[in-house]
PDB file of N, CA and C in Angstrom:
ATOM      1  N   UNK A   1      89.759  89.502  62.078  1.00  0.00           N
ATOM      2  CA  UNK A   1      88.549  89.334  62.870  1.00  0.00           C
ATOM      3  C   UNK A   1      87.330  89.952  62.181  1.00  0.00           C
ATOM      4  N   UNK A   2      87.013  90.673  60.835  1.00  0.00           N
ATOM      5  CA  UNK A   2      86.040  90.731  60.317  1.00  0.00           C
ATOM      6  C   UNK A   2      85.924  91.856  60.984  1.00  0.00           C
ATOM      7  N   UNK A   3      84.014  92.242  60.886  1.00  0.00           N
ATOM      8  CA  UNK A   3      83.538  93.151  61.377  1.00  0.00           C
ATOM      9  C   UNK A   3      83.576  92.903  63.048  1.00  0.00           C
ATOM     10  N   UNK A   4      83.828  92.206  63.208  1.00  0.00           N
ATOM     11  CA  UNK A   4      83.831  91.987  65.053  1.00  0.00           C
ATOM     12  C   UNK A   4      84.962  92.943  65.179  1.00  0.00           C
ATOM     13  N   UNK A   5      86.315  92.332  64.981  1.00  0.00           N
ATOM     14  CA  UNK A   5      87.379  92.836  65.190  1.00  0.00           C
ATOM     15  C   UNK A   5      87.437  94.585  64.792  1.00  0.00           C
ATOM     16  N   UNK A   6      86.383  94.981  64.063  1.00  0.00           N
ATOM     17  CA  UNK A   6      86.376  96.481  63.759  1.00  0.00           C
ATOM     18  C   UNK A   6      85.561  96.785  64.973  1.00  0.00           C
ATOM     19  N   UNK A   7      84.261  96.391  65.318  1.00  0.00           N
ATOM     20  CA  UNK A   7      83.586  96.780  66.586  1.00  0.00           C
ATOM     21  C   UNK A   7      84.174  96.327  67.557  1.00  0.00           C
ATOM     22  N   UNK A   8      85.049  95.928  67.988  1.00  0.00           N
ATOM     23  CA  UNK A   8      85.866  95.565  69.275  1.00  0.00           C
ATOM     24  C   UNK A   8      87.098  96.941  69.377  1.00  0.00           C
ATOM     25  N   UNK A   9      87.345  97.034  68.198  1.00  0.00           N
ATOM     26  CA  UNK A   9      88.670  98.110  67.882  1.00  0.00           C
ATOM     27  C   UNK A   9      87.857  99.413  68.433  1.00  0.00           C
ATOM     28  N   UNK A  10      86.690  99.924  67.617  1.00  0.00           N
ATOM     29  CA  UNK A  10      85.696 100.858  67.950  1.00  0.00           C
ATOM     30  C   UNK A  10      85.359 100.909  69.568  1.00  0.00           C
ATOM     31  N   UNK A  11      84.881  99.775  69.592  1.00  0.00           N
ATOM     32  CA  UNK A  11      84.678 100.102  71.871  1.00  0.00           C
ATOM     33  C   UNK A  11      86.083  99.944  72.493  1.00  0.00           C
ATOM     34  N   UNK A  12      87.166  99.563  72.193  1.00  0.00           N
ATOM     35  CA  UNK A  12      88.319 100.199  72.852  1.00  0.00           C
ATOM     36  C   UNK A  12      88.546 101.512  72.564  1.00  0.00           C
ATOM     37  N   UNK A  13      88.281 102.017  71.041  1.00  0.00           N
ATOM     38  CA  UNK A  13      88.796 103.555  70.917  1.00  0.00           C
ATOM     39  C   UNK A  13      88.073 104.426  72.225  1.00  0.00           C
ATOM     40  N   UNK A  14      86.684 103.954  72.206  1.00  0.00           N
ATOM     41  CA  UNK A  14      85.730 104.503  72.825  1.00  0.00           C
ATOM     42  C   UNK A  14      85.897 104.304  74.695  1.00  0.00           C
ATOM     43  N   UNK A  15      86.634 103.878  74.992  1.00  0.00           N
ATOM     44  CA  UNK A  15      87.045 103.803  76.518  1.00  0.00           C
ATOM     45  C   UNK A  15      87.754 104.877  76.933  1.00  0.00           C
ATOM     46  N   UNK A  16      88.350 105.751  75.697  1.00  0.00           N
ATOM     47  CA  UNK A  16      88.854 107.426  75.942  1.00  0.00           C
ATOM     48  C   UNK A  16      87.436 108.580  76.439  1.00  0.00           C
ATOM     49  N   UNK A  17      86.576 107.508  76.310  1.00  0.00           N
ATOM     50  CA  UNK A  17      85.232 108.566  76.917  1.00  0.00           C
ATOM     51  C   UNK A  17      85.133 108.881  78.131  1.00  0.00           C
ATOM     52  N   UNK A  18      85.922 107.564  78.914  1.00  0.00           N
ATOM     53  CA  UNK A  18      85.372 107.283  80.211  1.00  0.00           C
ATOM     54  C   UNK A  18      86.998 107.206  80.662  1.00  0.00           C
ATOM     55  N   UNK A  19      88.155 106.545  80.482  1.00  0.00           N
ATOM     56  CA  UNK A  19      89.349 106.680  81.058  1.00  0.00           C
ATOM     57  C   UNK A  19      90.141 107.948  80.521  1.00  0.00           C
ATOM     58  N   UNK A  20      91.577 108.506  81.075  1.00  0.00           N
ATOM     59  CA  UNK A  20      91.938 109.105  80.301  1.00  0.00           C
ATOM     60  C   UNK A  20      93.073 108.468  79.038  1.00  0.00           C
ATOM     61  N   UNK A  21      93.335 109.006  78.084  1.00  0.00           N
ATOM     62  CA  UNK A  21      93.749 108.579  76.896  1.00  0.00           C
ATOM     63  C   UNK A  21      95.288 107.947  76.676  1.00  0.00           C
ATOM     64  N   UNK A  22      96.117 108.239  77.740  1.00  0.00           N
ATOM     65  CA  UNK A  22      97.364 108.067  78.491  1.00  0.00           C
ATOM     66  C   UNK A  22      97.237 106.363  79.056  1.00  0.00           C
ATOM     67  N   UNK A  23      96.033 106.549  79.581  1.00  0.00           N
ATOM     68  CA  UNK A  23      95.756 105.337  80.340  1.00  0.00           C
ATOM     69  C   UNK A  23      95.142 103.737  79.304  1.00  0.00           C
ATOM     70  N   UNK A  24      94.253 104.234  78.338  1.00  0.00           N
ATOM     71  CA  UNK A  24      93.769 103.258  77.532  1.00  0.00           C
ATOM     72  C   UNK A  24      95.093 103.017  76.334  1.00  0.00           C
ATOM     73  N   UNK A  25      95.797 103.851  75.974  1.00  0.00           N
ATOM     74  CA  UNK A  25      97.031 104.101  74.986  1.00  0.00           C
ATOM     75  C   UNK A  25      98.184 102.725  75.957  1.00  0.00           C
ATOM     76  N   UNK A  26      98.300 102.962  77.439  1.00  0.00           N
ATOM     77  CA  UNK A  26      99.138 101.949  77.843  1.00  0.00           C
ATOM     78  C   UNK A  26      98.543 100.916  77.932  1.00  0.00           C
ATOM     79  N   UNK A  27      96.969 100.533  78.322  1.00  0.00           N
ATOM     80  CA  UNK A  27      96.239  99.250  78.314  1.00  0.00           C
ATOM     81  C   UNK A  27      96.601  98.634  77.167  1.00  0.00           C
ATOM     82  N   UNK A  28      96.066  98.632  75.921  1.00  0.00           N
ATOM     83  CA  UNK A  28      96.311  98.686  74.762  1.00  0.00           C
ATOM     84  C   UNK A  28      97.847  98.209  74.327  1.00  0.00           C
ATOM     85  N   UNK A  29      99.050  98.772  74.904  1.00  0.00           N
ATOM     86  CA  UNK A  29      99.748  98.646  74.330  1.00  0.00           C
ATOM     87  C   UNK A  29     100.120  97.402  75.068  1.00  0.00           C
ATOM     88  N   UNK A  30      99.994  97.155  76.157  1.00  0.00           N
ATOM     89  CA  UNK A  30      99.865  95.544  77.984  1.00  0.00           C
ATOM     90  C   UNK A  30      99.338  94.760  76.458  1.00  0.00           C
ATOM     91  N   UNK A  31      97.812  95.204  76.282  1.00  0.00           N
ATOM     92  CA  UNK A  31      96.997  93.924  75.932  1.00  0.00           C
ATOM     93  C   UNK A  31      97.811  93.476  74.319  1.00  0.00           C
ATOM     94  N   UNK A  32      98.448  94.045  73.567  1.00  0.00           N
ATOM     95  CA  UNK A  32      99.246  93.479  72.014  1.00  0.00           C
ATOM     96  C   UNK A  32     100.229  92.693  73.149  1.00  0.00           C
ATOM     97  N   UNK A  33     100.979  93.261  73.930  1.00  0.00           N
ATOM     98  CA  UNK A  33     101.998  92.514  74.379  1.00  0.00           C
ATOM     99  C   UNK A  33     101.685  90.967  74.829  1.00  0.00           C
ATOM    100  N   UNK A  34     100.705  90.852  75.487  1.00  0.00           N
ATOM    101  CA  UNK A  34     100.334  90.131  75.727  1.00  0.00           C
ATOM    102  C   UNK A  34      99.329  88.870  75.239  1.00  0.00           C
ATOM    103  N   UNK A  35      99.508  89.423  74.133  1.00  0.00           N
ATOM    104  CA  UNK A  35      98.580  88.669  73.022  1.00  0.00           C
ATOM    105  C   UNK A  35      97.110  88.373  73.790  1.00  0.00           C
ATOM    106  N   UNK A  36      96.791  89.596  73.959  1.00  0.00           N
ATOM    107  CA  UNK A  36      94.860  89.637  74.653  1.00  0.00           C
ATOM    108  C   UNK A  36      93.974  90.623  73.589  1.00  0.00           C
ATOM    109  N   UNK A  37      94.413  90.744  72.150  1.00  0.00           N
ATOM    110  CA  UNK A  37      93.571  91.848  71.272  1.00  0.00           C
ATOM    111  C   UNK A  37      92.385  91.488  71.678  1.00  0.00           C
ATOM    112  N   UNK A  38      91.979  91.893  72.493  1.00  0.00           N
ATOM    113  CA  UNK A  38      90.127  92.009  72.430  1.00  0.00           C
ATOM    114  C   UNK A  38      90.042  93.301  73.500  1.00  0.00           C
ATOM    115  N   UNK A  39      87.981  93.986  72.905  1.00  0.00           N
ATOM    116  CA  UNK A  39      87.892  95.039  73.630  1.00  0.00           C
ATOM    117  C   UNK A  39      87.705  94.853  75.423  1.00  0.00           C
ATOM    118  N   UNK A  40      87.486  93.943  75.845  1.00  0.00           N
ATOM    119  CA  UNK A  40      87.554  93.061  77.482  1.00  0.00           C
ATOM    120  C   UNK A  40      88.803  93.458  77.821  1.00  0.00           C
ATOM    121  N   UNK A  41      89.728  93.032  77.251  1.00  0.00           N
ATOM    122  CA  UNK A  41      91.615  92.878  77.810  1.00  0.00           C
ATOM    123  C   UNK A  41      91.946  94.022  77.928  1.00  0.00           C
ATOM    124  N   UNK A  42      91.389  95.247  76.952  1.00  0.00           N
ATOM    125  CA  UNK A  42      91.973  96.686  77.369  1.00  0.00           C
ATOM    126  C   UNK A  42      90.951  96.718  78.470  1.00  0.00           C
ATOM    127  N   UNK A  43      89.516  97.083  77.971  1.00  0.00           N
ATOM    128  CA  UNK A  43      88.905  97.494  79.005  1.00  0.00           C
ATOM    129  C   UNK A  43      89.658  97.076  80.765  1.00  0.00           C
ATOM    130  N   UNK A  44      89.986  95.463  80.923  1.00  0.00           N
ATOM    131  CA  UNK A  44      90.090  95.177  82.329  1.00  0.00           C
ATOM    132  C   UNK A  44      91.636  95.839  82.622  1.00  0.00           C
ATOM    133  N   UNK A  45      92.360  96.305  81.821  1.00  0.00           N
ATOM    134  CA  UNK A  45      93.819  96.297  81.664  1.00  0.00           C
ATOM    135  C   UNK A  45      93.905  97.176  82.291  1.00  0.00           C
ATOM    136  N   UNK A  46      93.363  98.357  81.323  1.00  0.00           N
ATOM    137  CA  UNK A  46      92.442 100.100  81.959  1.00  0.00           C
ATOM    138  C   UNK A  46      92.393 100.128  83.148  1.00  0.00           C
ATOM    139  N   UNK A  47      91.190  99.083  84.105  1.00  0.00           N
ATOM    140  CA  UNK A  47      90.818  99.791  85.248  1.00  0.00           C
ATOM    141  C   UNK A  47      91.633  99.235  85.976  1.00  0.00           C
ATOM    142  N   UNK A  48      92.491  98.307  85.217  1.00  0.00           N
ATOM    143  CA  UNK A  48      93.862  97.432  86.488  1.00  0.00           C
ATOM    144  C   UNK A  48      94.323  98.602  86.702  1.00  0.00           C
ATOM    145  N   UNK A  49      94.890  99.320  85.565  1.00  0.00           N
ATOM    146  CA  UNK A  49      95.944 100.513  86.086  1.00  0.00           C
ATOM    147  C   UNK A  49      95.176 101.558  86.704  1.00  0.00           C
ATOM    148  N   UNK A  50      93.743 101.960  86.538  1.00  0.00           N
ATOM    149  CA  UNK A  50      93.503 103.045  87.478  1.00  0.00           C
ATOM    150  C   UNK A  50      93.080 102.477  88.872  1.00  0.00           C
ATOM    151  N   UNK A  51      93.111 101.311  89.394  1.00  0.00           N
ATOM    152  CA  UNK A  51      92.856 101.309  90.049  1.00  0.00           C
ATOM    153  C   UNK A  51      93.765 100.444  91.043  1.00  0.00           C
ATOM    154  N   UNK A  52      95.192 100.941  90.177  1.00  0.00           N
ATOM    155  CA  UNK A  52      96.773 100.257  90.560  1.00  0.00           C
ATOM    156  C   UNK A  52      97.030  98.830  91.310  1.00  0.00           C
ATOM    157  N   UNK A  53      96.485  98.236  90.379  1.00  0.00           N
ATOM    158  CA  UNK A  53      96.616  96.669  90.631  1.00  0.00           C
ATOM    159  C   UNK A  53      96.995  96.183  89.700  1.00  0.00           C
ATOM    160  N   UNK A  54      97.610  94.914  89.790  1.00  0.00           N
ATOM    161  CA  UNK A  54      98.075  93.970  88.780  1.00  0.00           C
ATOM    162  C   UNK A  54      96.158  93.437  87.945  1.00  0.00           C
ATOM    163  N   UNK A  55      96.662  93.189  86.888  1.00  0.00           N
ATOM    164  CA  UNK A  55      95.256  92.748  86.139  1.00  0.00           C
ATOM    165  C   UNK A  55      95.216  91.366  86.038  1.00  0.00           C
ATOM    166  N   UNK A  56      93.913  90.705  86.012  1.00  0.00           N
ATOM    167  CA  UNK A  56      93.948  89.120  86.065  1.00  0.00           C
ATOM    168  C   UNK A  56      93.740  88.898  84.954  1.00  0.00           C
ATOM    169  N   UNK A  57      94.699  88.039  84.175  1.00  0.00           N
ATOM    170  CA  UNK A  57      94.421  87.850  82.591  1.00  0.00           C
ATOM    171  C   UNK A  57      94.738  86.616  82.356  1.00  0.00           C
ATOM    172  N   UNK A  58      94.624  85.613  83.775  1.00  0.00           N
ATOM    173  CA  UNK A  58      95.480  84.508  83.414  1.00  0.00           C
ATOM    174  C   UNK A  58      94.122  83.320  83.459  1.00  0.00           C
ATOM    175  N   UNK A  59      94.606  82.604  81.691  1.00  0.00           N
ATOM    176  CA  UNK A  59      93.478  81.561  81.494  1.00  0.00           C
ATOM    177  C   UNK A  59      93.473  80.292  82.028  1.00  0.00           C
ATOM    178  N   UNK A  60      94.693  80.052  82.647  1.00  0.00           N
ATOM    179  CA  UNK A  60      95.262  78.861  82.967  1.00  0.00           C
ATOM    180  C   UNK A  60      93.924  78.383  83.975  1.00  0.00           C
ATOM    181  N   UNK A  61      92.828  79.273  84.699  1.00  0.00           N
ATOM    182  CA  UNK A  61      92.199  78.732  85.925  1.00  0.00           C
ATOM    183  C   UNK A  61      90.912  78.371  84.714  1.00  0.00           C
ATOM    184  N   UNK A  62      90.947  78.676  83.713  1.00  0.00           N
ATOM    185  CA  UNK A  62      90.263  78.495  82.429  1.00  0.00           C
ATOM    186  C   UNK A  62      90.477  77.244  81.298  1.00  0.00           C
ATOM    187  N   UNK A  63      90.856  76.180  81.819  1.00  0.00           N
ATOM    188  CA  UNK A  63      91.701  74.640  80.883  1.00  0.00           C
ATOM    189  C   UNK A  63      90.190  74.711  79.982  1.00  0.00           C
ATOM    190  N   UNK A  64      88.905  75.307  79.717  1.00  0.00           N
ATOM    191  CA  UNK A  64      88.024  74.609  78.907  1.00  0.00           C
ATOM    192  C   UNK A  64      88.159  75.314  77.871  1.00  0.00           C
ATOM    193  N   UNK A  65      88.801  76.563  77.979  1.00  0.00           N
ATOM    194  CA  UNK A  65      89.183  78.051  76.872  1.00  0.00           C
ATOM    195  C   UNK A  65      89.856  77.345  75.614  1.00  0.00           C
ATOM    196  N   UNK A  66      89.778  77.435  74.382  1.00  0.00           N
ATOM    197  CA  UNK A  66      91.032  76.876  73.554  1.00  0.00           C
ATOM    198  C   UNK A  66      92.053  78.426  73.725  1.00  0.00           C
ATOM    199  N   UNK A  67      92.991  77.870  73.488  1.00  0.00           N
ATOM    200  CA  UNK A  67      94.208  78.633  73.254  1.00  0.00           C
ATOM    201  C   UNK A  67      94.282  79.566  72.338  1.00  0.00           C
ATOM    202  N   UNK A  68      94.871  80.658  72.306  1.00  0.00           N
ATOM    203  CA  UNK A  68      94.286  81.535  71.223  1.00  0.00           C
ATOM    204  C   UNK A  68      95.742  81.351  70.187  1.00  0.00           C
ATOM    205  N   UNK A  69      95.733  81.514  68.970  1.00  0.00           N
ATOM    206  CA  UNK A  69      96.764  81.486  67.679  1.00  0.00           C
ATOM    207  C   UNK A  69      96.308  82.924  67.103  1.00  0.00           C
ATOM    208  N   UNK A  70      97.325  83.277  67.208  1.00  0.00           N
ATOM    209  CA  UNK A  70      97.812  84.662  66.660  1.00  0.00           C
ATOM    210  C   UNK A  70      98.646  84.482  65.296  1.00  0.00           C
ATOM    211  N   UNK A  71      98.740  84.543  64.259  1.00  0.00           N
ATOM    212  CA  UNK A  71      99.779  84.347  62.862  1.00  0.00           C
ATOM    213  C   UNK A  71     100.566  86.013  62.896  1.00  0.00           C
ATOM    214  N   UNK A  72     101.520  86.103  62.633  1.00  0.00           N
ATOM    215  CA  UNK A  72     102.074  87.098  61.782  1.00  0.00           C
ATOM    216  C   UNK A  72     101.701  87.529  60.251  1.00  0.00           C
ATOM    217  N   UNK A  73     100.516  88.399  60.249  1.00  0.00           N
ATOM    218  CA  UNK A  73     100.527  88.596  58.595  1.00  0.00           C
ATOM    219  C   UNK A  73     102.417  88.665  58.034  1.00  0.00           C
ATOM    220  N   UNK A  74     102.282  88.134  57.035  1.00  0.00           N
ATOM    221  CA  UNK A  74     103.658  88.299  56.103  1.00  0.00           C
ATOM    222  C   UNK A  74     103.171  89.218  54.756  1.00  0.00           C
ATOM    223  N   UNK A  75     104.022  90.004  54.248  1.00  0.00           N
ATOM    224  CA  UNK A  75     104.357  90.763  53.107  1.00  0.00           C
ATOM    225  C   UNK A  75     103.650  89.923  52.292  1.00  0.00           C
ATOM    226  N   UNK A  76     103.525  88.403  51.586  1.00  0.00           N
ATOM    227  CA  UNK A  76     103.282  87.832  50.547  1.00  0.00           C
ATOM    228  C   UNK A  76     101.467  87.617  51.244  1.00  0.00           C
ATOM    229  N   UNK A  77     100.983  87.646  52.237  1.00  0.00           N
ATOM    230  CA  UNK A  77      99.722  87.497  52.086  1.00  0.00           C
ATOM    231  C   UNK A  77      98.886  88.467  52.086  1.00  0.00           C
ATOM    232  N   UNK A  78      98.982  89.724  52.271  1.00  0.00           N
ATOM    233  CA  UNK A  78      98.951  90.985  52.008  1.00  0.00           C
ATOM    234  C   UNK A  78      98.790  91.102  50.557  1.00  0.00           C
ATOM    235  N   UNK A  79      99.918  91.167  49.853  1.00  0.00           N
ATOM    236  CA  UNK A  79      99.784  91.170  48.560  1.00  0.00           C
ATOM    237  C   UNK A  79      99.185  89.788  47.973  1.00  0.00           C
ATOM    238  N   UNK A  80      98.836  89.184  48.002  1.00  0.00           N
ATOM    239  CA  UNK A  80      97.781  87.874  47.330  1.00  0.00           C
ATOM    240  C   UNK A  80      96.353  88.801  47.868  1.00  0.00           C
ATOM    241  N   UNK A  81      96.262  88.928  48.622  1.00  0.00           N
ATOM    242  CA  UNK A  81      95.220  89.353  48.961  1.00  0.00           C
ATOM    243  C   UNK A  81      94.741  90.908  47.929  1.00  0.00           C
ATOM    244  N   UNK A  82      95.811  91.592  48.086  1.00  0.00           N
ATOM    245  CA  UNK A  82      95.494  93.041  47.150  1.00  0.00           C
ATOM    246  C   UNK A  82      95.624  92.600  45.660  1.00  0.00           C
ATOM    247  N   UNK A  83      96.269  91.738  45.375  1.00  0.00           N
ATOM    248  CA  UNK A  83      96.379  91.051  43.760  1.00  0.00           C
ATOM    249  C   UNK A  83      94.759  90.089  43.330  1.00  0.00           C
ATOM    250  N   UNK A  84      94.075  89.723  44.852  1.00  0.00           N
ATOM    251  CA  UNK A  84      92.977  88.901  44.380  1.00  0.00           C
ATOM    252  C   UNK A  84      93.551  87.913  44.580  1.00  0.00           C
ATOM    253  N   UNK A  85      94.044  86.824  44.872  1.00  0.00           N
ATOM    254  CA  UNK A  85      94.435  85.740  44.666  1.00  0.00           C
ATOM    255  C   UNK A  85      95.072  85.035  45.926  1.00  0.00           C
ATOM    256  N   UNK A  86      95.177  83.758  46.190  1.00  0.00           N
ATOM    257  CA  UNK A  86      95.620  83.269  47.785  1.00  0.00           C
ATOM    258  C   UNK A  86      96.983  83.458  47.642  1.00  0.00           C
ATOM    259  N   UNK A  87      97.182  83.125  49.167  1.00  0.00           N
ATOM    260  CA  UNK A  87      98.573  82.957  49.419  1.00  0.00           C
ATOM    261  C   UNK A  87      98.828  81.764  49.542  1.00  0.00           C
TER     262      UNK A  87
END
């Protein structure tokens, strides 16, 4: 995700300002599970649990959304990448 994906990473770290760190550490770990990496999905994940409710994360009421694709980095694109060169 580029520099987005670093400033999205940055305002989730930064939700330990305002929740406690127990709490954004389990959001966080909901939102990978759930394939929602963005700083929104913790943030709403967060106040689901402090405010002990199930969280609404479902796009389905959303058909205009595209679908999100997630890849598995692999070992060989990693290294093309640190060698300079594609995978």
């Amino acid at each position: 995700m580029g520099n987005r994906g670093k400033r999205e990473f940055i305002q989730a770290l930064r939700l330990i300002e305002v929740f406690p760190e127990a709490i954004v550490a389990a959001a966080a770990t909901d939102a990978i599970r759930l394939g929602a990496v963005s700083f929104d999905a913790v943030k709403q994940l967060a106040v689901a649990k402090v405010e002990r409710r199930p969280a609404r994360l479902d796009l389905s009421v959303h058909p205009y959304l595209p679908a999100p694709t997630v890849k598995t980095t692999s070992a060989a694109d990693y290294a093309a990448l640190v060698s300079g060169g594609t995978a």
